[in-house]
Protein backbone atom coordinates (compact mmCIF):
# COMPACT_ATOMS: atom_id res chain seq x y z
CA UNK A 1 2.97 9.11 -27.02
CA UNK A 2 3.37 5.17 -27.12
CA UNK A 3 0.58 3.09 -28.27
CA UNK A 4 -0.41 -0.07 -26.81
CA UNK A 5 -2.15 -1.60 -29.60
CA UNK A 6 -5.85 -3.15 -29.50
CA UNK A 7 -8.59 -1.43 -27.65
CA UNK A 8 -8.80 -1.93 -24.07
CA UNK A 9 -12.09 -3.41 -24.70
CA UNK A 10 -11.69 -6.19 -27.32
CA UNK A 11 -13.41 -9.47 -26.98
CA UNK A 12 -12.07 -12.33 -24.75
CA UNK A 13 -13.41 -15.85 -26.18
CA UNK A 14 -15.94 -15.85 -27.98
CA UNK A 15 -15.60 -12.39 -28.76
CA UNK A 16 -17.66 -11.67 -25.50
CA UNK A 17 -16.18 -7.46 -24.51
CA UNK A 18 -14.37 -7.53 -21.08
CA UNK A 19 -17.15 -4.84 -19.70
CA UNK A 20 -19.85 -8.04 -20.39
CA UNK A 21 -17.28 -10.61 -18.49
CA UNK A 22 -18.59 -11.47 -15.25
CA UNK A 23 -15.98 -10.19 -12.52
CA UNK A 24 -14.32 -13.80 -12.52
CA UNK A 25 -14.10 -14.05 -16.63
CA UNK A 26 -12.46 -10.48 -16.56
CA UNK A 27 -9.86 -11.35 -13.69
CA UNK A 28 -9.32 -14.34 -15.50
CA UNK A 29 -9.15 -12.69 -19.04
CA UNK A 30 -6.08 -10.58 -17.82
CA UNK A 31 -4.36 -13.42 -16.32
CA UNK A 32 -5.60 -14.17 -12.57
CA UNK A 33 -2.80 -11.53 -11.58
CA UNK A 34 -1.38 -11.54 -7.86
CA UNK A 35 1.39 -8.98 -7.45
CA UNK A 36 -0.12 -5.84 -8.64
CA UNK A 37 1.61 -2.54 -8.36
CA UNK A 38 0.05 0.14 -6.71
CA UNK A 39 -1.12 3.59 -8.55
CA UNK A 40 1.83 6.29 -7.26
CA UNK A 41 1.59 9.78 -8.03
CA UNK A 42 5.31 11.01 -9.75
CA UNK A 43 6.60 7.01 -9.20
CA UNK A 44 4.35 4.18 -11.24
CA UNK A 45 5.39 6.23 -14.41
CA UNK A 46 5.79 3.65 -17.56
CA UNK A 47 9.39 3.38 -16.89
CA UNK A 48 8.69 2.29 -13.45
CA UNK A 49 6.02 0.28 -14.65
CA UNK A 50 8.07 -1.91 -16.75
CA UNK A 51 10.67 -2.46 -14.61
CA UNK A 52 8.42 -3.98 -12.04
CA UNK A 53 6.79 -6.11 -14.86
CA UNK A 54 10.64 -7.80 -15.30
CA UNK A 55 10.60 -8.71 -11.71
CA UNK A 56 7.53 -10.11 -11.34
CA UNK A 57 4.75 -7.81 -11.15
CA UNK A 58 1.07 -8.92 -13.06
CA UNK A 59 -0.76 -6.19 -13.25
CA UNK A 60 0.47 -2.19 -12.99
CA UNK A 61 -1.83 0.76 -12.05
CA UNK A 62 -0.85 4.05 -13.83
CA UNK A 63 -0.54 6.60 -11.47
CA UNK A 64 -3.74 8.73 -10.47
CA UNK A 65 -5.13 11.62 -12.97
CA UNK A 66 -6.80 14.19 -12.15
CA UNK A 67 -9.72 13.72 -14.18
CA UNK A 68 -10.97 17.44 -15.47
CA UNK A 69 -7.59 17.73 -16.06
CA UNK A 70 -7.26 15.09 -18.07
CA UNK A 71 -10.26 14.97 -20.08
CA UNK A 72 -10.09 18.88 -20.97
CA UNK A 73 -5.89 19.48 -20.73
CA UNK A 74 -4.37 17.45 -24.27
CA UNK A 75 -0.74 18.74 -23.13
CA UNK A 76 -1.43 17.18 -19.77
CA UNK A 77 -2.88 13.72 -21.45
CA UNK A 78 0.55 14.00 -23.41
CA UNK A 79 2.62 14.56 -20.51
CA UNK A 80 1.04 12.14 -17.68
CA UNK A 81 0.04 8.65 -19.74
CA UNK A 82 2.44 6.80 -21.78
CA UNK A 83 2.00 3.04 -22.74
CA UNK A 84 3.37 0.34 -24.83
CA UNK A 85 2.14 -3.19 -26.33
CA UNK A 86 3.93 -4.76 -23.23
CA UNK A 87 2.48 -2.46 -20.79
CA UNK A 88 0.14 -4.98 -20.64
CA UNK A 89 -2.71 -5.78 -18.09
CA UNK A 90 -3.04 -2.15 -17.28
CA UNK A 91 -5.04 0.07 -15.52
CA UNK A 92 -5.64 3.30 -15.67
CA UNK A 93 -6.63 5.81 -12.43
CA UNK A 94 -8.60 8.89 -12.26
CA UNK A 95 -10.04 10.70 -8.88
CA UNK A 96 -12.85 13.11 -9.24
CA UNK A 97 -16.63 13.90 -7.91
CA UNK A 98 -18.18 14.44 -11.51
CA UNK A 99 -19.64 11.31 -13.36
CA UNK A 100 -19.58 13.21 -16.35
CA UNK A 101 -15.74 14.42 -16.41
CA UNK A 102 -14.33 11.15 -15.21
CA UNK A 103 -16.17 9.35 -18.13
CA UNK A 104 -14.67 11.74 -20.66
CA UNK A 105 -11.62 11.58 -18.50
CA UNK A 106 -11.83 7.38 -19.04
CA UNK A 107 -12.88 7.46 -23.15
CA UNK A 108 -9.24 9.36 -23.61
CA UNK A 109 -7.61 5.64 -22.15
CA UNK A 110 -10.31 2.95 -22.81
CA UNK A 111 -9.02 1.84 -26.15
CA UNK A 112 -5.25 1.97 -24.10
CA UNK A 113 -5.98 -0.02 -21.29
CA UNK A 114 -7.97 -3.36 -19.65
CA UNK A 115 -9.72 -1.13 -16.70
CA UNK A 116 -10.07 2.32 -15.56
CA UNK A 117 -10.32 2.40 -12.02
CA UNK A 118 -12.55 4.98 -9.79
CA UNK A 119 -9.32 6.77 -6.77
CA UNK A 120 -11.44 6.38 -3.60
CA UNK A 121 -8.13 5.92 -1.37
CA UNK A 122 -6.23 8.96 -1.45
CA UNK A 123 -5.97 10.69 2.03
CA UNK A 124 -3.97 13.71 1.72
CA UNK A 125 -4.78 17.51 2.17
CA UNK A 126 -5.20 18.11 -1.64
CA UNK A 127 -8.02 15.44 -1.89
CA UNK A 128 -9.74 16.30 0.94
CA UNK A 129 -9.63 20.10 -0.82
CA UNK A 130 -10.40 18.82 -4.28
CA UNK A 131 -13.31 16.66 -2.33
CA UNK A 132 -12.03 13.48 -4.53
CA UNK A 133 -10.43 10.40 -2.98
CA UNK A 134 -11.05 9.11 0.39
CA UNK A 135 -13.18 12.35 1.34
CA UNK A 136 -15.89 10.88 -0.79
CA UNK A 137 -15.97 7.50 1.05
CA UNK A 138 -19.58 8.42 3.00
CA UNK A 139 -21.15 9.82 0.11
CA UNK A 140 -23.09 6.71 -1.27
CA UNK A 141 -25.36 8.37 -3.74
CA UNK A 142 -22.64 10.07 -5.20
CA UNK A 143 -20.24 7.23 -6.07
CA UNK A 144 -23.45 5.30 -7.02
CA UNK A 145 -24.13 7.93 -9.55
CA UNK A 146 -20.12 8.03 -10.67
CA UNK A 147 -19.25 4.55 -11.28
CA UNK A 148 -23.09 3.77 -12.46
CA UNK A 149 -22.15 6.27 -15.20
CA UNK A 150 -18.22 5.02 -15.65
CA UNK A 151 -19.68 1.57 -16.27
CA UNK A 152 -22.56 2.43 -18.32
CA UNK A 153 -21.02 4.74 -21.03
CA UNK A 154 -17.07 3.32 -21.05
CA UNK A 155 -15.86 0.21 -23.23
CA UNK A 156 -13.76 -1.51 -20.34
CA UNK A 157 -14.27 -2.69 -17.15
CA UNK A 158 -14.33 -0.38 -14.09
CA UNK A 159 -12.74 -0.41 -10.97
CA UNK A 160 -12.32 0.92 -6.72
CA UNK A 161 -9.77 1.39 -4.65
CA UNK A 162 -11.05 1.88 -0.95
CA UNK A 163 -10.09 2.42 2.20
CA UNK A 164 -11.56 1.10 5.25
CA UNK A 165 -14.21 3.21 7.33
CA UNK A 166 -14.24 3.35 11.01
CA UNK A 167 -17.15 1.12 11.35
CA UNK A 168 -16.95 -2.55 9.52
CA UNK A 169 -20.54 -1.88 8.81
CA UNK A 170 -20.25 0.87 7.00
CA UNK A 171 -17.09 -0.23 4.74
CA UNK A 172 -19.26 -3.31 3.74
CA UNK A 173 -22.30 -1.05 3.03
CA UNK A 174 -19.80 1.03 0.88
CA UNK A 175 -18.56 -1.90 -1.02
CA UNK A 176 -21.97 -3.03 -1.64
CA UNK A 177 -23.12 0.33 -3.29
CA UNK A 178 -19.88 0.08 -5.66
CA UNK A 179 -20.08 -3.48 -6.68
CA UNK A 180 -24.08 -2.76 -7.19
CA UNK A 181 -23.25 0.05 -9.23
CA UNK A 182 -20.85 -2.27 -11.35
CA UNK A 183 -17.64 -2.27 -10.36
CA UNK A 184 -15.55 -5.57 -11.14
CA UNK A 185 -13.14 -5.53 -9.11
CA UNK A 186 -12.18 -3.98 -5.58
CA UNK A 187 -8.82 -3.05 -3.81
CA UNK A 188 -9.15 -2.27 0.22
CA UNK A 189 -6.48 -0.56 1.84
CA UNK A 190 -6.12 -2.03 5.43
CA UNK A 191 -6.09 1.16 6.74
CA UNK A 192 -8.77 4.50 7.18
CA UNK A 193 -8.34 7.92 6.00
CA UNK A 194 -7.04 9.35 9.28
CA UNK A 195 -4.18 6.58 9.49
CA UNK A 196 -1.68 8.15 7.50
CA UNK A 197 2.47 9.53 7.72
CA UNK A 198 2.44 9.94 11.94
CA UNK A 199 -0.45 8.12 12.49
CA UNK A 200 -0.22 5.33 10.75
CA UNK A 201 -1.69 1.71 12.40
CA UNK A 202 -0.90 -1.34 11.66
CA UNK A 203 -2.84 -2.37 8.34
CA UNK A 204 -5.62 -4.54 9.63
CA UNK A 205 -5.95 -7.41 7.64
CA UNK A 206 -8.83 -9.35 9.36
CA UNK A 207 -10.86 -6.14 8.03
CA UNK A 208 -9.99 -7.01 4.60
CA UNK A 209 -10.59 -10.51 5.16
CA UNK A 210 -14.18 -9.49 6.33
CA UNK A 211 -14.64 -7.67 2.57
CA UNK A 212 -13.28 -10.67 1.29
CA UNK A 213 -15.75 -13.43 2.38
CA UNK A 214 -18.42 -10.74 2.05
CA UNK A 215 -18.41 -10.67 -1.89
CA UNK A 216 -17.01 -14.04 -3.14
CA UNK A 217 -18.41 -13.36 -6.50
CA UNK A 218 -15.97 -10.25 -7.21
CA UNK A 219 -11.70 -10.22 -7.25
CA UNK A 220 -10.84 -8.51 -4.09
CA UNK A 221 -6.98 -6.96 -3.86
CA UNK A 222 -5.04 -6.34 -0.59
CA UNK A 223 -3.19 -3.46 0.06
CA UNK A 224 -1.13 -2.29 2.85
CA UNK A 225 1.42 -3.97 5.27
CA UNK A 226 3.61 -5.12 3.07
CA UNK A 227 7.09 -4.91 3.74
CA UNK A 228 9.08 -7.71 2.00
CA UNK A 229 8.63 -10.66 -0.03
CA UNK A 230 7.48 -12.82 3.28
CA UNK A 231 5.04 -10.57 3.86
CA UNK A 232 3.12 -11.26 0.03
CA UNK A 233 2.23 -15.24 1.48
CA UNK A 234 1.13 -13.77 4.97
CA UNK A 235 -1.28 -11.17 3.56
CA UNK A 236 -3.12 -13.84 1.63
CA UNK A 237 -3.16 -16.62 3.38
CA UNK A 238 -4.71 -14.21 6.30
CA UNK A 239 -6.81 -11.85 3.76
CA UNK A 240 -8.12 -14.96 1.49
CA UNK A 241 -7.28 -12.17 -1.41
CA UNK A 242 -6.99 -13.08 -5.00
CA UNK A 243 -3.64 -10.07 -5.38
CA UNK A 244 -1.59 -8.08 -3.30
CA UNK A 245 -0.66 -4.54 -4.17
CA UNK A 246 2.18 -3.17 -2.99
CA UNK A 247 3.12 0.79 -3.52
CA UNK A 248 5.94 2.33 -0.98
CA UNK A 249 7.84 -1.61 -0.69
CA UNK A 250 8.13 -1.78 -4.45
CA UNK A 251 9.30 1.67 -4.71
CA UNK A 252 12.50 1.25 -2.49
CA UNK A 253 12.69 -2.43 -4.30
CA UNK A 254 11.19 -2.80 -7.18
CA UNK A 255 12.39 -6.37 -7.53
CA UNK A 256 10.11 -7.02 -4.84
CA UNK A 257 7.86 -9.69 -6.40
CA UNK A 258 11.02 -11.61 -7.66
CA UNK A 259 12.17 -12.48 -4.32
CA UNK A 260 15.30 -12.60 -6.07
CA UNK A 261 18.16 -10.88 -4.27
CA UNK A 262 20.69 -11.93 -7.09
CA UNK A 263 18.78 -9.95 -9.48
CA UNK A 264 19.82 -6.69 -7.71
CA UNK A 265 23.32 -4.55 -7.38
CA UNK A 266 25.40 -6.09 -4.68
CA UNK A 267 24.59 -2.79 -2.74
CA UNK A 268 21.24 -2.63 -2.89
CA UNK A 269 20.99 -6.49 -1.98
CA UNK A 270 23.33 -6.07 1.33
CA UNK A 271 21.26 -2.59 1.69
CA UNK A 272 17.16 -4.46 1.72
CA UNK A 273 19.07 -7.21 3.94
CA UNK A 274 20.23 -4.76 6.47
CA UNK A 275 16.73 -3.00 6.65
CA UNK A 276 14.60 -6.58 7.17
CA UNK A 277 17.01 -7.12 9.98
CA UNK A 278 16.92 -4.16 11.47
CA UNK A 279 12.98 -3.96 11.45
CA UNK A 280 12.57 -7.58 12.46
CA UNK A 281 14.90 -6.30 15.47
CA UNK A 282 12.46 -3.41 16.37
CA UNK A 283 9.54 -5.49 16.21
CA UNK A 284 11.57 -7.91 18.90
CA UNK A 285 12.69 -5.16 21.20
CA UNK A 286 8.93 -3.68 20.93
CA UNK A 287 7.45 -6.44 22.31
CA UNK A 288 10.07 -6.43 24.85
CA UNK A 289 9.47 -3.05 26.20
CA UNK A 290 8.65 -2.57 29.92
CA UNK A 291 8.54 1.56 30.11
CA UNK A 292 5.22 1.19 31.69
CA UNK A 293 5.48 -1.63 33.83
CA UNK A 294 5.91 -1.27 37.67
CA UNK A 295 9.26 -2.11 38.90
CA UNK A 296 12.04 -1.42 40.95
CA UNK A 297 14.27 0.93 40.20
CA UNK A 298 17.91 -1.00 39.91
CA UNK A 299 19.61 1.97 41.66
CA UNK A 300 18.06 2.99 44.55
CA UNK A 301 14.71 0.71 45.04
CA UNK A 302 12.28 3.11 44.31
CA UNK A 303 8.90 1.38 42.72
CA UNK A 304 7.08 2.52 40.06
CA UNK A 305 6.77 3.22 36.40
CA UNK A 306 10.56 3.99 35.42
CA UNK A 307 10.50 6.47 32.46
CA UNK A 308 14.37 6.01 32.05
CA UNK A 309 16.24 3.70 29.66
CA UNK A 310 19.61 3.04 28.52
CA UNK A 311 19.38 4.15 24.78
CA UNK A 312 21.70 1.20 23.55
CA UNK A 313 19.58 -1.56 24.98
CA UNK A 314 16.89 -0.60 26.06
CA UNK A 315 17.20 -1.68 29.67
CA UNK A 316 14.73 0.42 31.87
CA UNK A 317 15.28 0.31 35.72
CA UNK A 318 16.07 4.22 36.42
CA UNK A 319 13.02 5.74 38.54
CA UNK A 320 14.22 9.76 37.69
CA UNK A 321 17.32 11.42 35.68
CA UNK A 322 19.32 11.62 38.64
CA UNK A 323 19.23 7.71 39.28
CA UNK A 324 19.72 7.06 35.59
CA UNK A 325 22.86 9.15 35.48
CA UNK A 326 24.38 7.98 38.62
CA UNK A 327 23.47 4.14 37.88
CA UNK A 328 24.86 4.40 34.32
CA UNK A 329 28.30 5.46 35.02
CA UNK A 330 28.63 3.48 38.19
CA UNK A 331 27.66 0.32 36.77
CA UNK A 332 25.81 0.03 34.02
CA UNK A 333 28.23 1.73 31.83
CA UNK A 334 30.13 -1.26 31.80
CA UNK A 335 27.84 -4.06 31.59
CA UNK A 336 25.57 -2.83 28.88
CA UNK A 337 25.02 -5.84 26.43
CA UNK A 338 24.14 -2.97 23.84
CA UNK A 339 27.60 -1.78 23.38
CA UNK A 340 29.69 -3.54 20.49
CA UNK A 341 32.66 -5.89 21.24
CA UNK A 342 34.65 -2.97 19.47
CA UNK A 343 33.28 -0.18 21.82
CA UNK A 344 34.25 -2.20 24.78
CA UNK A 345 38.24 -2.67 23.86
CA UNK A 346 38.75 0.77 23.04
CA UNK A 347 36.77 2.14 26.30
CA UNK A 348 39.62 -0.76 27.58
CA UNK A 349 42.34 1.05 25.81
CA UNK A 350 41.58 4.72 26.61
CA UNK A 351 41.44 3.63 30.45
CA UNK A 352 45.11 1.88 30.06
């Protein structure tokens, strides 16, 4: 296994250990960092980890750890946490619902990292099994008791990643029980537990602002709605975050924080290109959708909510399939502003 060198929880100036920094003098002691990657299970790897570091990342998250199986499994240790000297800030992730297995879980990294950070974000089946992740978000005595203990008996800094509850009130209730307990530093995904794959919102960052300008004395990170580079300025200009983590963007580029498109494989560059276009597109044509507006029908001057639309532009003015069939290959057909130039001269052709 690689080492990274001093213990995670030297002294800053002064000699003064990072756990006795005041949340400011510890974000500050690792460099005020603003693109962070995210923890990924099977992605944020050290390999991974270092290639976002050349493009621009400033502080990495390993990738979550299962913490009795970390603090009690040395051939899992071995196999899941690798670091290096320039693997540097770094923080390690464990879930769990046992104060006393994730601090054993944390002594195994503390002299190997700057933070070890408490997995309260997860919101898939296997968590909500375990009971560790986002399945522990209501249960305030609990985490109290966890990270109270985390911060208490390890030598580095500890801290959260969230997600939002349902009710505001009760996400900055739950922020104030961590940040009591000792945590230095919070991350707040935009988004709750049920909101994930198919169900997935739009990340709300006005909620994160609200954490935000609730606890000005701690480093709050933003995660969630990030899609490209534009998108980094956005979130925290409108979050008033001091970082912006970024986990399924960075993953398909990892040159993300570089905003560099020279940097990356002619391929690749033309590829990332073609996807911002194409979702800036959909974002235009949603806001241009009129399925469930009252109108009438272009064919036969029916009114009411037409449920048919031509599936290269989108136009919608067919009140039932019949209409929509009829009206598309009478006139439509031919006037569609959806079809390419090239479409058009060989429909042209195969008529001649």
């Amino acid at each position: 296994m690689a080492d990274s060198g001093g213990g995670g929880g030297g002294g800053g100036a002064g000699g003064k250990r990072t756990k006795d920094m005041t949340p400011w003098e510890f974000y500050e002691h690792i460099g005020s960092p603003k693109l962070v990657c995210a923890p990924m299970v099977n992605a944020s790897e050290l390999p991974f980890r270092m290639l976002t570091r050349r493009y621009g990342a400033d502080l990495c998250y390993t990738p979550m750890f299962h913490s009795r199986l970390f603090s009690e499994d040395a051939a899992y240790r071995a196999m899941a946490f690798t670091t290096c000297p320039e693997d540097r800030p770094l923080f390690v992730q464990f879930c769990g619902n046992e104060p006393a297995t994730l601090v054993a879980a944390g002594r195994h990294v503390q002299d190997r990292c700057d933070a070890v950070d408490l997995n309260l974000g997860c919101p898939q089946g296997i968590a909500k099994r375990g009971h560790y992740g986002s399945f522990l978000l209501e249960e305030w005595d609990l985490l109290r008791d966890i990270v109270s203990a985390m911060v208490r008996e390890l030598d580095v800094p500890v801290t959260v990643k969230i997600r939002l509850l349902p009710r505001m009130e009760d996400t900055l209730q739950l922020c104030r029980v961590l940040l009591g307990a000792g945590a230095k530093l919070l991350t707040v995904h935009g988004r709750t537990r049920e909101e994930k794959k198919d169900k997935v919102r739009a990340c709300r960052w006005h909620e994160i602002a609200q954490v935000r300008a609730a606890f000005p004395d701690v480093p709050v990170f933003a995660n969630g709605g990030i899609e490209f580079y534009g998108d980094i300025p956005r979130c925290l200009k409108a979050t008033g975050c001091d970082g912006v983590m970024s986990s399924e963007a960075l993953l398909e580029n990892p040159a993300l924080f570089a905003d560099n498109k020279r940097l990356l494989r002619p391929a690749a560059a033309a590829a990332i290109e073609a996807r911002r276009r194409l979702f800036a597109e959909r974002e235009a044509q949603r806001d241009k959708d009129t399925r469930l507006t009252a109108k009438k029908c272009g064919n036969c001057g029916k009114v009411g909510v037409m449920p048919r639309a031509c599936r290269k532009c989108h136009a919608v003015f067919y009140c039932n399939k019949k209409c929509y069939l009829k009206h598309w290959k009478s006139v439509h057909k031919e006037q569609c502003p959806g079809k390419s130039a090239a479409c058009r001269e060989e429909e042209a052709r195969k008529r001649k």
